[in-house]
Structures are given as C-alpha cells and as structure tokens.
Protein backbone atom coordinates (compact mmCIF):
# COMPACT_ATOMS: atom_id res chain seq x y z
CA UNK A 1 91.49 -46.59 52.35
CA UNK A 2 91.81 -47.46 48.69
CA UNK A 3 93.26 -44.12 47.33
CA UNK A 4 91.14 -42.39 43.93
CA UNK A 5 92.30 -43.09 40.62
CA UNK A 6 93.89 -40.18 38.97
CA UNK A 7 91.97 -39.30 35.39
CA UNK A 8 94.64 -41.11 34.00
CA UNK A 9 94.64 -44.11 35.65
CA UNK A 10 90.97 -44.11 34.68
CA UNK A 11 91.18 -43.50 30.82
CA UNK A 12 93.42 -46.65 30.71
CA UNK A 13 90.97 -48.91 32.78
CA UNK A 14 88.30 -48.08 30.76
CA UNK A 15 90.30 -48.17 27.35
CA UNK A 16 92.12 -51.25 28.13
CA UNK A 17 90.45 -53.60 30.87
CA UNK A 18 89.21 -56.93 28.63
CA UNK A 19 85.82 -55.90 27.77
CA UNK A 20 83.96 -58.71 29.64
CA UNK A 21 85.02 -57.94 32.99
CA UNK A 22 84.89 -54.54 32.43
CA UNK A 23 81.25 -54.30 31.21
CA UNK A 24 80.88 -56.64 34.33
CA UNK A 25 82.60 -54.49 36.79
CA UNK A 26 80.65 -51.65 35.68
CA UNK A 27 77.35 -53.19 35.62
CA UNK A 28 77.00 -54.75 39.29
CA UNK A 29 76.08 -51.40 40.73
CA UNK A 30 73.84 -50.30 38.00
CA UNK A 31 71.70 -53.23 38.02
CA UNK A 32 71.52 -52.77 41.79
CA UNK A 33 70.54 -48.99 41.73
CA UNK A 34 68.15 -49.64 38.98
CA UNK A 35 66.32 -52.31 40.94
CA UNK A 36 66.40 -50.65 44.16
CA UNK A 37 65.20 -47.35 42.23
CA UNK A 38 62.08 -49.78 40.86
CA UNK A 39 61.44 -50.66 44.66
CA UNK A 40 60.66 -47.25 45.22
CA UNK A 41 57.42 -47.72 43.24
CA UNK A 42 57.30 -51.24 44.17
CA UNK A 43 56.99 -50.62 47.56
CA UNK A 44 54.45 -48.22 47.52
CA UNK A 45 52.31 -50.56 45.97
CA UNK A 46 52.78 -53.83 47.80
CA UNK A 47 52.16 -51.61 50.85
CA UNK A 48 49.11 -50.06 50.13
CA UNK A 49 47.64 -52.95 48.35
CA UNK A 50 47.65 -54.44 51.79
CA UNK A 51 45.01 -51.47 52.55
CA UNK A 52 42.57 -53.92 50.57
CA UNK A 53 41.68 -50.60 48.89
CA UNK A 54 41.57 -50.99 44.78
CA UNK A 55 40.44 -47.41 44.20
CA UNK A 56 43.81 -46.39 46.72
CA UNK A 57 45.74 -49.14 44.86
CA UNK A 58 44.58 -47.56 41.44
CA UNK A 59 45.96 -43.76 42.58
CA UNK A 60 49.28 -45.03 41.97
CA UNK A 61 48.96 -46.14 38.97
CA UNK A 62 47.33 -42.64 38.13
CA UNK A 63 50.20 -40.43 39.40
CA UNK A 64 52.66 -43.21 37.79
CA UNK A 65 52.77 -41.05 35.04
CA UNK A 66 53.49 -38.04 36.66
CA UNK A 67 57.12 -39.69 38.33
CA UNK A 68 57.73 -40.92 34.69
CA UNK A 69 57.22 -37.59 33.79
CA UNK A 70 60.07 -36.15 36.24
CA UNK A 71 62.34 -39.25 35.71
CA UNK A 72 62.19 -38.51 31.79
CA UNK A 73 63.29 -34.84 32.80
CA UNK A 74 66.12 -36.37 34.67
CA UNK A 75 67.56 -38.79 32.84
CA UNK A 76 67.38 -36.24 29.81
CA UNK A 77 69.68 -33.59 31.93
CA UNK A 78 71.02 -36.95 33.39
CA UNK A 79 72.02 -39.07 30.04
CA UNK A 80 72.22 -35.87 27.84
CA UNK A 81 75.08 -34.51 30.45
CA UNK A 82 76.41 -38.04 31.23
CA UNK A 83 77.35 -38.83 27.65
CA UNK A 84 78.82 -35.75 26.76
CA UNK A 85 80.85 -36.51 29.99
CA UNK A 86 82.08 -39.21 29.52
CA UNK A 87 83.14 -38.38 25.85
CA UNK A 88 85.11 -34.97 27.09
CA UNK A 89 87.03 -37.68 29.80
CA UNK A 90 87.75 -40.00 27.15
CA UNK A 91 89.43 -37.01 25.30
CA UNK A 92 90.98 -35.91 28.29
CA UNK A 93 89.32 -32.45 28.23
CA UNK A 94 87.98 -32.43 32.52
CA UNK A 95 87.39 -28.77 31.99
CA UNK A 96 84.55 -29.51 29.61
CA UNK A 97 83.45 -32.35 31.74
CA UNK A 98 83.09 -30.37 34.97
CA UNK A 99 81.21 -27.39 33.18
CA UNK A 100 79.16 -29.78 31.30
CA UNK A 101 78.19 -31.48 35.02
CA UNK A 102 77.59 -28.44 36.70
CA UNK A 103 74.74 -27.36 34.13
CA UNK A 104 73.24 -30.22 34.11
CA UNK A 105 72.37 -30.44 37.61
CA UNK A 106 71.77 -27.12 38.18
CA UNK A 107 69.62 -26.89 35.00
CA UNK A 108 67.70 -29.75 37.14
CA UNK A 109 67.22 -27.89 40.03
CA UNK A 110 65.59 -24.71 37.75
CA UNK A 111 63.10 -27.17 35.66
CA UNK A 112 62.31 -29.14 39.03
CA UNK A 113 61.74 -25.54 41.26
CA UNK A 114 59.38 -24.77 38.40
CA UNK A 115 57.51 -27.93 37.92
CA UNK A 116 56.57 -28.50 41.17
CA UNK A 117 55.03 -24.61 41.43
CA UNK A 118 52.87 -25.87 38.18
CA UNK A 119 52.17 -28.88 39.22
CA UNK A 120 50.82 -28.11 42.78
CA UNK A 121 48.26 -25.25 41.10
CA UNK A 122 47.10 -27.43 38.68
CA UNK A 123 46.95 -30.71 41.04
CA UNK A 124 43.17 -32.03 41.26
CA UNK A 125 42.54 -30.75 36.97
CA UNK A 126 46.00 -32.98 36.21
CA UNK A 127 45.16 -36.53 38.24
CA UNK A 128 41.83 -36.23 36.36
CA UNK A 129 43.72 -35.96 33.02
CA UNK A 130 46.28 -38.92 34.49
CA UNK A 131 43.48 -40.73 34.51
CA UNK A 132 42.04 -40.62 37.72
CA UNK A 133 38.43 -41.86 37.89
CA UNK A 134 35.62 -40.09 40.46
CA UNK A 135 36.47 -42.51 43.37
CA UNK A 136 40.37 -42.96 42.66
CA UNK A 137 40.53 -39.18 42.31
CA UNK A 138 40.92 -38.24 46.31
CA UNK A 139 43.48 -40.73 46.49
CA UNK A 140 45.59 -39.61 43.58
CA UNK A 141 45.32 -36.21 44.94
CA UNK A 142 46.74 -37.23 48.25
CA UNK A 143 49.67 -39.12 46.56
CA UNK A 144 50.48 -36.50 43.86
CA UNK A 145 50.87 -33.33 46.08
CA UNK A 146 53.82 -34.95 47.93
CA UNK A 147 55.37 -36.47 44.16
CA UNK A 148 55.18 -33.06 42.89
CA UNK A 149 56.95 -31.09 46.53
CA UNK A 150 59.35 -33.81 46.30
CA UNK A 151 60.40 -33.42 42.13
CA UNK A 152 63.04 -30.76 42.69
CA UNK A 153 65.09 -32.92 44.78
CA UNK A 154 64.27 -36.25 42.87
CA UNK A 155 65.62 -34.89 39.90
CA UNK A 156 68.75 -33.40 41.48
CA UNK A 157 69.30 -36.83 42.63
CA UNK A 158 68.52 -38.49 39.22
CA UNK A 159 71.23 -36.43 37.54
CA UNK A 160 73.84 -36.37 40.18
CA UNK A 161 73.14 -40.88 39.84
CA UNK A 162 73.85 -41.16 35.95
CA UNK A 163 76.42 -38.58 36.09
CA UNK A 164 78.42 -40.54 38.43
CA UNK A 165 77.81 -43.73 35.99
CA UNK A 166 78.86 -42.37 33.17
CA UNK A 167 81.98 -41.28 34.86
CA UNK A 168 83.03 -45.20 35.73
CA UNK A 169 81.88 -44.62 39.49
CA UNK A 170 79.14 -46.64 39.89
CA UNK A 171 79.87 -47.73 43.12
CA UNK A 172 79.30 -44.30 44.25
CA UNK A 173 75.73 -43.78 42.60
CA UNK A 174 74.73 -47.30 43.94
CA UNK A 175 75.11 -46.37 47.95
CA UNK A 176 73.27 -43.20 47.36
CA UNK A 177 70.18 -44.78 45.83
CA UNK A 178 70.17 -47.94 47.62
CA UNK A 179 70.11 -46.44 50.98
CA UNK A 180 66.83 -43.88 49.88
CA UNK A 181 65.16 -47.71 48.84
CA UNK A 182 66.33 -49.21 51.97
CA UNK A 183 64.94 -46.46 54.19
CA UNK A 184 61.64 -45.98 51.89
CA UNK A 185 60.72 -49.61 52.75
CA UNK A 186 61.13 -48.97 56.06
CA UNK A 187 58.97 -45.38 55.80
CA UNK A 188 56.32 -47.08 53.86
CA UNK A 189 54.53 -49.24 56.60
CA UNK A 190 55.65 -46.64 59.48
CA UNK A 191 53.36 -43.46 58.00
CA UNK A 192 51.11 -45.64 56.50
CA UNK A 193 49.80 -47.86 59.08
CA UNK A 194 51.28 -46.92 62.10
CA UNK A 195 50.72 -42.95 61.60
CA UNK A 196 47.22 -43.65 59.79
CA UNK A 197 48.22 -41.40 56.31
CA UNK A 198 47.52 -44.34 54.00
CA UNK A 199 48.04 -43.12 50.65
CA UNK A 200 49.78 -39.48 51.79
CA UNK A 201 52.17 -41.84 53.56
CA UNK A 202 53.21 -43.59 50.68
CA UNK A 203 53.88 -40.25 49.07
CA UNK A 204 55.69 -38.96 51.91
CA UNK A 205 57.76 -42.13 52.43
CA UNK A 206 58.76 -41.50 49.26
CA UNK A 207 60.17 -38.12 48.73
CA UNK A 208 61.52 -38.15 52.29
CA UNK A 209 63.85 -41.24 50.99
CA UNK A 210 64.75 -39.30 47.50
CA UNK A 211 65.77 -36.83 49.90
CA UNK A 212 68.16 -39.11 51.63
CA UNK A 213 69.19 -40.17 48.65
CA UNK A 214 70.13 -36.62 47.09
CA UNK A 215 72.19 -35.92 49.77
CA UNK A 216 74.66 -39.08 49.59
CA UNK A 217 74.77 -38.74 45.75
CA UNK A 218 75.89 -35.09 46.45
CA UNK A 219 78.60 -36.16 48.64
CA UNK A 220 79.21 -38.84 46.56
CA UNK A 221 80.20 -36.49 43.98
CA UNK A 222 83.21 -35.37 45.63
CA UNK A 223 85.22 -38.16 46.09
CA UNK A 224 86.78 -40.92 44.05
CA UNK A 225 87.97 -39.14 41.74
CA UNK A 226 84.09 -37.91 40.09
CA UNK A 227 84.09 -34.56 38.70
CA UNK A 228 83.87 -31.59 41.35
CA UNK A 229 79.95 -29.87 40.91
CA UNK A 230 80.44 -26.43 41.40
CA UNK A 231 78.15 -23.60 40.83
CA UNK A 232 80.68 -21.21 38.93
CA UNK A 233 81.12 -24.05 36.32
CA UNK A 234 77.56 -23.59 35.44
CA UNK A 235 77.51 -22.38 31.68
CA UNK A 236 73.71 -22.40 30.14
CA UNK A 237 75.48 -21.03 26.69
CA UNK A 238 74.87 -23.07 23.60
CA UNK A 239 78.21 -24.64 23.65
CA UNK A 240 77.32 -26.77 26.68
CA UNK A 241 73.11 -26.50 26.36
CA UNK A 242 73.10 -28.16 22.98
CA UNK A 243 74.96 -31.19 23.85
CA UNK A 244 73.22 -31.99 26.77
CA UNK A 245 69.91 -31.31 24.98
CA UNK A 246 70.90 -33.43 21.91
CA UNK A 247 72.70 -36.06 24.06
CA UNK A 248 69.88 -36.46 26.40
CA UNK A 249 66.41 -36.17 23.28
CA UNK A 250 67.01 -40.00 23.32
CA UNK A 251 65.72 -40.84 26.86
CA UNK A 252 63.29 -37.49 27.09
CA UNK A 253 61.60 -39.45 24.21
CA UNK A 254 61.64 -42.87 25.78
CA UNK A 255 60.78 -41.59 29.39
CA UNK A 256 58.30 -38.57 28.30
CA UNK A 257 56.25 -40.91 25.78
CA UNK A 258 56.76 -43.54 28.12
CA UNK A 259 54.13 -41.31 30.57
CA UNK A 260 52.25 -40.24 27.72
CA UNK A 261 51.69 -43.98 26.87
CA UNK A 262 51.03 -44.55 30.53
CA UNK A 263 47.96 -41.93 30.75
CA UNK A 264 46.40 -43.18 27.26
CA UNK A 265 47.07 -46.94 28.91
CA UNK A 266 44.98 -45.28 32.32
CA UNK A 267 42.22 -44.20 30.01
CA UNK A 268 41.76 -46.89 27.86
CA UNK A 269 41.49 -49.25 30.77
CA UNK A 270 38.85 -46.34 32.53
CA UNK A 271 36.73 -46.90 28.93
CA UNK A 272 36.97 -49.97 28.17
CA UNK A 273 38.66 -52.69 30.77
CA UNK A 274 35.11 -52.60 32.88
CA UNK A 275 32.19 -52.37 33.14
CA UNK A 276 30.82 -51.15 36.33
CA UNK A 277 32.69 -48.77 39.01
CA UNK A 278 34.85 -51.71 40.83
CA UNK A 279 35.79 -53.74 37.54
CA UNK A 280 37.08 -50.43 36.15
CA UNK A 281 39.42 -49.52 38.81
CA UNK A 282 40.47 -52.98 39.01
CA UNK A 283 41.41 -52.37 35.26
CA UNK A 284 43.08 -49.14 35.97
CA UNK A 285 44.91 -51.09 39.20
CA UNK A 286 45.97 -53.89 37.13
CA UNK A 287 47.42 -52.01 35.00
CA UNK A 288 49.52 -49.97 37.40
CA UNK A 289 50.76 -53.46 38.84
CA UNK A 290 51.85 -55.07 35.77
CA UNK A 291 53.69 -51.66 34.49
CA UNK A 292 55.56 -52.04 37.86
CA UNK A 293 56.61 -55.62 37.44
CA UNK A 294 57.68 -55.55 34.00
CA UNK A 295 59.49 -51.90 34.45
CA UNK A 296 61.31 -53.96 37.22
CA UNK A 297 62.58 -56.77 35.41
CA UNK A 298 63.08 -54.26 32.64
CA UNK A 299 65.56 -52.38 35.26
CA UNK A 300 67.80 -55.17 35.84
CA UNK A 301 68.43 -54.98 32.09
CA UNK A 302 68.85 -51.72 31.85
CA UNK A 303 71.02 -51.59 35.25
CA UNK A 304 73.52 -54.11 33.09
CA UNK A 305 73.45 -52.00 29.97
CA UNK A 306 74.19 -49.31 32.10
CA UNK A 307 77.53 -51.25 32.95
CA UNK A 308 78.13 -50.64 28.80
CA UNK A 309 77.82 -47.22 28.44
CA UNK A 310 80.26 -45.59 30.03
CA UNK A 311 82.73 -48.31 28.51
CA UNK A 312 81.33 -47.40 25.25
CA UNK A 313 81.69 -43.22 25.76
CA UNK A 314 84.94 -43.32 26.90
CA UNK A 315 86.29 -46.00 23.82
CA UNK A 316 84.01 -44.01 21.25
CA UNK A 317 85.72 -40.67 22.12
CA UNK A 318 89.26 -42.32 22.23
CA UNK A 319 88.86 -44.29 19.06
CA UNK A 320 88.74 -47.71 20.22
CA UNK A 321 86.13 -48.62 18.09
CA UNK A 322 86.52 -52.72 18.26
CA UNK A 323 85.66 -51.99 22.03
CA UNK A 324 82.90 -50.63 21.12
CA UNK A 325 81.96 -53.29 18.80
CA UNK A 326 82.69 -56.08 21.05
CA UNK A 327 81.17 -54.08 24.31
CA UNK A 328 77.62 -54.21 22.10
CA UNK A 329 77.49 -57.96 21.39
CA UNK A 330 78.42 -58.80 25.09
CA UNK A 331 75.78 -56.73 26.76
CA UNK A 332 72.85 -57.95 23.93
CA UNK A 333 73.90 -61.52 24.57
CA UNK A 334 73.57 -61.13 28.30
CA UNK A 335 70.43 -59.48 27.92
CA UNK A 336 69.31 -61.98 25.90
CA UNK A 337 69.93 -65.00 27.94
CA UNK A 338 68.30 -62.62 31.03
CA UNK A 339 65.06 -61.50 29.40
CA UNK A 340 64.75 -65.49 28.04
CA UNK A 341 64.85 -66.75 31.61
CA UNK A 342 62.82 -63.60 33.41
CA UNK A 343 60.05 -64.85 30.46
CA UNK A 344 59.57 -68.13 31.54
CA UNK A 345 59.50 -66.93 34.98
CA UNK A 346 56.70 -64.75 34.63
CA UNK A 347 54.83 -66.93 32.01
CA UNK A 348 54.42 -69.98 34.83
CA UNK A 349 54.23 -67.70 37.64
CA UNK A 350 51.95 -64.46 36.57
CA UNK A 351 49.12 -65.00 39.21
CA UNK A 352 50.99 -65.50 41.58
CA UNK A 353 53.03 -62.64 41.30
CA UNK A 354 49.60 -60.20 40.76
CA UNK A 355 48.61 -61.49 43.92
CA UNK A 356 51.53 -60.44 45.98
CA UNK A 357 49.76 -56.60 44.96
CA UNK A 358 46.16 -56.95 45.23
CA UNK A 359 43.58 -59.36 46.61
CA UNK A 360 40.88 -58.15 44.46
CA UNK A 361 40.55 -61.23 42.12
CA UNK A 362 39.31 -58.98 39.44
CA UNK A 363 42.31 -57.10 39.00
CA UNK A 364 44.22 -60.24 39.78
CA UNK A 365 42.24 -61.77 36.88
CA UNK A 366 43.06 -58.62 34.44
CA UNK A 367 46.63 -58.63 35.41
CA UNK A 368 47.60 -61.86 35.00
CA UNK A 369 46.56 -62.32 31.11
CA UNK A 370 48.30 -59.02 30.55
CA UNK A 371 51.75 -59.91 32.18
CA UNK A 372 51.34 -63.33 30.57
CA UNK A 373 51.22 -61.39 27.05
CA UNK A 374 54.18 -59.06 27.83
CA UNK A 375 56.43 -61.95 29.31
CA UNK A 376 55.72 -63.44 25.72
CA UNK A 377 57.65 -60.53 23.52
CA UNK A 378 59.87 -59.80 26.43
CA UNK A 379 63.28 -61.17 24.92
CA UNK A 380 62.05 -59.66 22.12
CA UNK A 381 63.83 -55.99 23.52
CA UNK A 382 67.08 -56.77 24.13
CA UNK A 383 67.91 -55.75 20.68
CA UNK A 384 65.96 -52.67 21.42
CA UNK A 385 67.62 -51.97 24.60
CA UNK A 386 70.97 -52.54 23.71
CA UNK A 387 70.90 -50.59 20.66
CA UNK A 388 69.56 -48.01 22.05
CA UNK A 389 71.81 -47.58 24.73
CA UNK A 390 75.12 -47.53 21.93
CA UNK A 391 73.45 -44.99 19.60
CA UNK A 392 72.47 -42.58 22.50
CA UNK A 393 76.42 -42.50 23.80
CA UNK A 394 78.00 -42.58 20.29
CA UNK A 395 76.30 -39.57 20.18
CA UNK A 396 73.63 -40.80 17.29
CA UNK A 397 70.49 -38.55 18.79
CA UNK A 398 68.87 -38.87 15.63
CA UNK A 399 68.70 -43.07 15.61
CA UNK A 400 68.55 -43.19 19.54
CA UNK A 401 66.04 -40.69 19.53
CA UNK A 402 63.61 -42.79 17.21
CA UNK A 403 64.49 -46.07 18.70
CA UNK A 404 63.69 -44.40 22.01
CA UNK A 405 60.37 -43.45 20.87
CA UNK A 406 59.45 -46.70 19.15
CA UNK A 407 58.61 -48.72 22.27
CA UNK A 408 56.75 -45.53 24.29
CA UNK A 409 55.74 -43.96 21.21
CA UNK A 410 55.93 -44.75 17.65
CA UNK A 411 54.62 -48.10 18.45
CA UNK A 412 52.75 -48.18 21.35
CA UNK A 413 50.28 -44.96 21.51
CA UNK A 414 48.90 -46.13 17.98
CA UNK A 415 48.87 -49.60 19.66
CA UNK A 416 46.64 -48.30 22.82
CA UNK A 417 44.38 -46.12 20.03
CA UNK A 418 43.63 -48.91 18.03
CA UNK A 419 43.37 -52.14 19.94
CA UNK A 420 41.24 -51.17 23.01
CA UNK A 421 38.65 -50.00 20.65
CA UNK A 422 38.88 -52.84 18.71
CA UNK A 423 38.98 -55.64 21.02
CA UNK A 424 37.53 -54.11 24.11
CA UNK A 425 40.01 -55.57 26.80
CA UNK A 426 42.05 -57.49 25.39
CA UNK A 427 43.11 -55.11 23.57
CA UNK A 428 43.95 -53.37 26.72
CA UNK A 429 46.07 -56.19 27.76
CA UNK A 430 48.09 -56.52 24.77
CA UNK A 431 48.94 -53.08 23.35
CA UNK A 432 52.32 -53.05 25.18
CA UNK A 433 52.97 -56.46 23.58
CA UNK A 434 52.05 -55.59 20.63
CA UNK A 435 54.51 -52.43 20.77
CA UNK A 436 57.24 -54.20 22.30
CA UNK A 437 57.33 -56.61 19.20
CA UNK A 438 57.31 -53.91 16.26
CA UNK A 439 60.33 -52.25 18.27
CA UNK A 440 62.28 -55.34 17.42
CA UNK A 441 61.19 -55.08 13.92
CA UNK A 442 62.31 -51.30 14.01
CA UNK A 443 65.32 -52.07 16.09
CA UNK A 444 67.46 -54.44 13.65
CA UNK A 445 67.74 -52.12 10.23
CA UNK A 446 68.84 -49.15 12.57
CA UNK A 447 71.74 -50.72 14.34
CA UNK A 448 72.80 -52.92 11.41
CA UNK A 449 74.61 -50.05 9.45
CA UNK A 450 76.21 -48.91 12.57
CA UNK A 451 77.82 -51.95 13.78
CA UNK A 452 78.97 -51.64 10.19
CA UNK A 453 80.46 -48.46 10.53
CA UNK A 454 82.18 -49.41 13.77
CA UNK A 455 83.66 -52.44 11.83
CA UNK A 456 84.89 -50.05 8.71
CA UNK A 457 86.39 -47.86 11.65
CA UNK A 458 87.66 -50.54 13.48
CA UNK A 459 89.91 -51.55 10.46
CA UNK A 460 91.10 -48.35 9.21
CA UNK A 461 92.28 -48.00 12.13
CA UNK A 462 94.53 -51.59 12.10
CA UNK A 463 95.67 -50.40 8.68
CA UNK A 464 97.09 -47.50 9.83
CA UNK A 465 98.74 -48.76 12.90
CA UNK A 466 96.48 -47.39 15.62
C-alpha cells in the first residue's frame, strides 16, 4: 500500500505540479462525487416517475428546496472551513487547520440536531410554504419527514466531503459519496416497489445512503494524510468562527437563495403554469425535472472547478500567484468547451430527456421549452462559475458573496417576480435563463480587476526574486 504523503510532500505537489495536470488530477474525483451526489436526487425522481403519479412526481420538486436548504448549510460550514484549510496548510500552520476542521463539522452536527427538531414540528405548515399544492401536499409530507430525520447526518457528511477536497484528497471524498449513490439506486426501487412505501421510500432510500456515506467520509478522514477530526480541537471562539463564517457567506448565498429561488419558482408555476388541477402539478413537476437535469450537468462543472480550488488555496496562501492566475484560465476554458457541448446536447435532445422522468405529456410539454431555454445561456456561466470559485478561496467573501447571489438571487428572484406575471408561462420557463445571462453580465467587471491584481502580484514577485 501506497504510503501517505507527509504535509510536506503535499505543499510541494500542490505548489509545484504543472498546473494542467494538477487541476486534472484533482478534478477526476470531484466531478465524480458531484455527479453521483446529483444522482441522489436523480434517482428519486426517475424512480418514482415510473409510479405514473405527477402529483407524487411534483412532491419532490416541493421538498427540493428543503435539501438545498441543508446542502447550503453544509457547504457554508463545508467551503467556509475548507478554504480556511487549505490556506493554514499552504502556510504550514496544521494546528490551525485541524482546529479549524474540527469546528466545522461539529458546528454541523449542532445546526443539523436543531434543524431537524424544527423542521419535523413545523412539517405539513412548511411543504405548504415549499410550495406544495392540496393534492401534492400528502406526498411532500411523506418525503420531507425522512429529508428532515436524515439532515444531521447529511450535513456531517457534506462537510467531512469538501473538507477532504480542499485538503488535495479527493480520492478519499469520492469513495465515500459514490458508494451512498451506488447503494441509493439500489434502495430506491427495493422500498419503493417491492416494500410498497412509494414516496416514503424514496425518502428513506435516501437518508439511509447519506448515512452510508457519513460513515466512509468519517473514516476517510483518518487516513492519507487528511487532517485528524477530533472533538478537543473544537474551538467556536471568534478566531476560528469568523473565518469559517466569512469563508463559507459565498456558497450560503448561492445554495440558501438557490432554495429561496426554488420555492418562488414552485409558486409561480402553482399560479400561473396551469390552469386546472393536473396542468398545474405538471407545471410544478416540470419544473422539479428540469432543475434536476440542469443542476446535474451543472455538477460536472462544478466537480472540475472543484479540481481548482484547492490548487488555488494552497498557491494563494504560499504566494504563487501566477498559479493562481494560470489555474483560473485553465479551469474557465475547460468549462467552456464543456458547457458548449452539454448545450447542444440538450438543445437537440430536450424531449427526450423529459421523458426519461415523466410520461405525462403535459409536463413533458412544459419541460422541454424550459430546458431548451436554459441549454441556450448555459455556456454563458462558466465565467460565473469559475470566478466564483477563485474569489471564494482567495478569501474575497465580499465579491464571491455577490457573485454567489447573482445567479440564485440578485438576478433570478426579480426574474421569477416579474416574468411569470408578465408572460404567464413562459415566463415561468425562462426566468432561470434570463438570470443565468445577467450573471455573465455581472460576472466579467468583478473578476477583471482581480486577475489584475494577481498579475501586479505575480510580477512583484519576479522583481524581487521570489
């Protein structure tokens, strides 16, 4: 067996390794964990569209939401506990690392403890405000009582994942979540068809794999070489709070306005994407579906920008700013080329693709025209992504954090509250396009004068011999 690479060892791969097949090397188990994390969801609805059930069908796009909700709580203890991570590593200081990774994930399992308890009290009064209409309500309920038992655990694993990331172990955080995918799949048809729980089923598939899938991360974390988590480095003091908070705002913005979106995107396909009972829950299933394909593709992305970040932590906090520098422009230009092809995929092949979901032609009708629109501005966020992804681990929560919200927020709630009533639904189907193309717009002046000031770095640095 391979032996573990001392920290040393480490801080010169990361520092020195030619950026391409670094980035590379980093990014093969990230894109994999973040597509077989998007199966999770995926799975859940291919199986119970097979139910033939569009109300069913529609309670998971409902308590969609409600999981964004917990992953935005996760990948803000996750990312805000990550970067500082990986920084403290690239300076050398594991001390700071391992307190910094203890709080996060124990801070995770506090929040998570107490959301659930919330949650559960307030279960039937919160799928109505998700969205739920009268007859997708029972189902919602069913699917969101297991979500919300499970969240403690699902969190836990969320931060343990992009802890492990950010520490250049990807390999590690890849087994843990692609098993819980593997074994969800195989959950999914066993409770819900062959143990009659339809929609519970689903639920209980689901938190039974992030289960799984806590416990491997957890062990995980003790070997090659990741930092130890250990309940007397927990420090909830300022000096390890406020980094994690301000490190983290970024993706609490994108992920928590990401579910506020999705609930305003629920009830402005309840108002005004039908018009009787069926056509609206097709509305409110289409929906769901699309969201699901595009937050797929969107993960293999992601999973590859993923590959950049901890490259760009550990060279920001050792001064390698060129790396930096050159790390951006290689992950946007794969992203590019990606999100071009994925594009004309989905453009010549949307129908298709709704179909695989739901037999209902109404909501295959609705979902098609709206995947069609978002496959059009799709490229379009690579920009976004990727700059996103270098201002959050430089450390820039003030940029990150507004870039974040752009997509989920800035742009898109005032996108859903004006177009819907405007165009009825069409509107509907094109708010997230719509969104997704004044990101771009917001994207390019905020990373400009950044690349700029990695450039100005870059050189003082050659001028003084560094």
């Amino acid at each position: 067996m391979r032996r573990p690479m001392t920290t040393e060892e480490k801080h010169a791969m990361m520092t020195q390794t030619p950026i391409p097949r670094l980035i590379t090397r980093m990014a093969v188990p990230g894109v994999i964990s973040m597509l077989v994390t998007s199966l999770y969801n995926m799975a859940d609805t291919f199986f119970i569209g097979r139910l033939n059930n569009t109300s069913a069908t529609g309670a998971i796009s409902v308590v969609y939401p409600l999981m964004a909700i917990i992953q935005a709580i996760g990948f803000f203890l996750g990312h805000g506990s990550g970067n500082t991570m990986s920084r403290s590593l690239g300076r050398q200081d594991v001390e700071d690392a391992s307190r910094t990774a203890a709080t996060g994930f124990f801070g995770a399992w506090i929040v998570g403890i107490l959301f659930s308890a919330t949650g559960l009290l307030l279960l039937r009064p919160l799928m109505r405000t998700l969205g739920a209409t009268e007859t997708i309500l029972p189902y919602a309920v069913d699917y969101g009582r297991y979500i919300l038992i499970g969240a403690p655990w699902m969190l836990g694993a969320i931060v343990l994942n992009v802890q492990m990331r950010f520490q250049g172990n990807a390999f590690f955080s890849m087994i843990g979540i692609a098993s819980g995918a593997v074994i969800n799949i195989a959950l999914d048809p066993l409770f819900i068809y062959v143990f009659g729980l339809g929609v519970s089923g689903a639920a209980l598939a689901t938190i039974c794999s992030q289960a799984i899938s806590f416990g491997l991360l957890l062990g995980g974390s003790f070997r090659g070489g990741n930092v130890r988590i250990r309940l007397r480095n927990f420090s909830p003091d300022m000096k390890h709070i406020k980094p994690i908070a301000l490190g983290g705002l970024p993706s609490l913005c994108r992920q928590g306005l990401g579910s506020v979106a999705s609930i305003l995107m629920n009830i402005a396909a309840k108002t005004y994407g039908g018009i009787t009972p069926e056509t609206i829950d097709a509305a409110v299933a289409a929906i769901g579906i699309v969201n699901r394909m595009m937050q797929f593709c969107a993960s293999a992305i992601i999973g590859f920008g993923q590959g950049f970040q901890p490259v760009c932590g550990f060279n920001y906090g050792a001064g390698r700013y060129g790396r930096v520098r050159q790390g951006f422009f290689f992950t946007f230009k794969v992203m590019l080329v990606a999100q071009l092809v994925i594009a004309a995929i989905g453009l010549s092949v949307s129908g298709t693709v709704i179909r695989v979901f739901s037999q209902d032609e109404a909501v295959i009708a609705f979902g098609s025209v709206t995947l069609r629109w978002q496959c059009v501005v799709f490229p379009l966020t690579a920009i976004v992504f990727a700059s996103n992804m270098a201002m959050q681990t430089m450390g820039m929560a003030g940029r990150a954090s507004v870039l974040a919200m752009a997509r989920n927020g800035l742009c898109f709630i005032p996108m859903i509250l004006i177009l819907p009533p405007l165009l009825g639904a069409p509107g509907v189907q094109t708010a997230q396009a719509a969104a997704d193309a004044l990101s771009f717009c917001l994207a390019v002046p905020l990373i400009i004068p950044v690349l700029r000031m990695l450039r100005e770095r870059e050189n003082a640095n050659n001028m003084n011999g560094n």
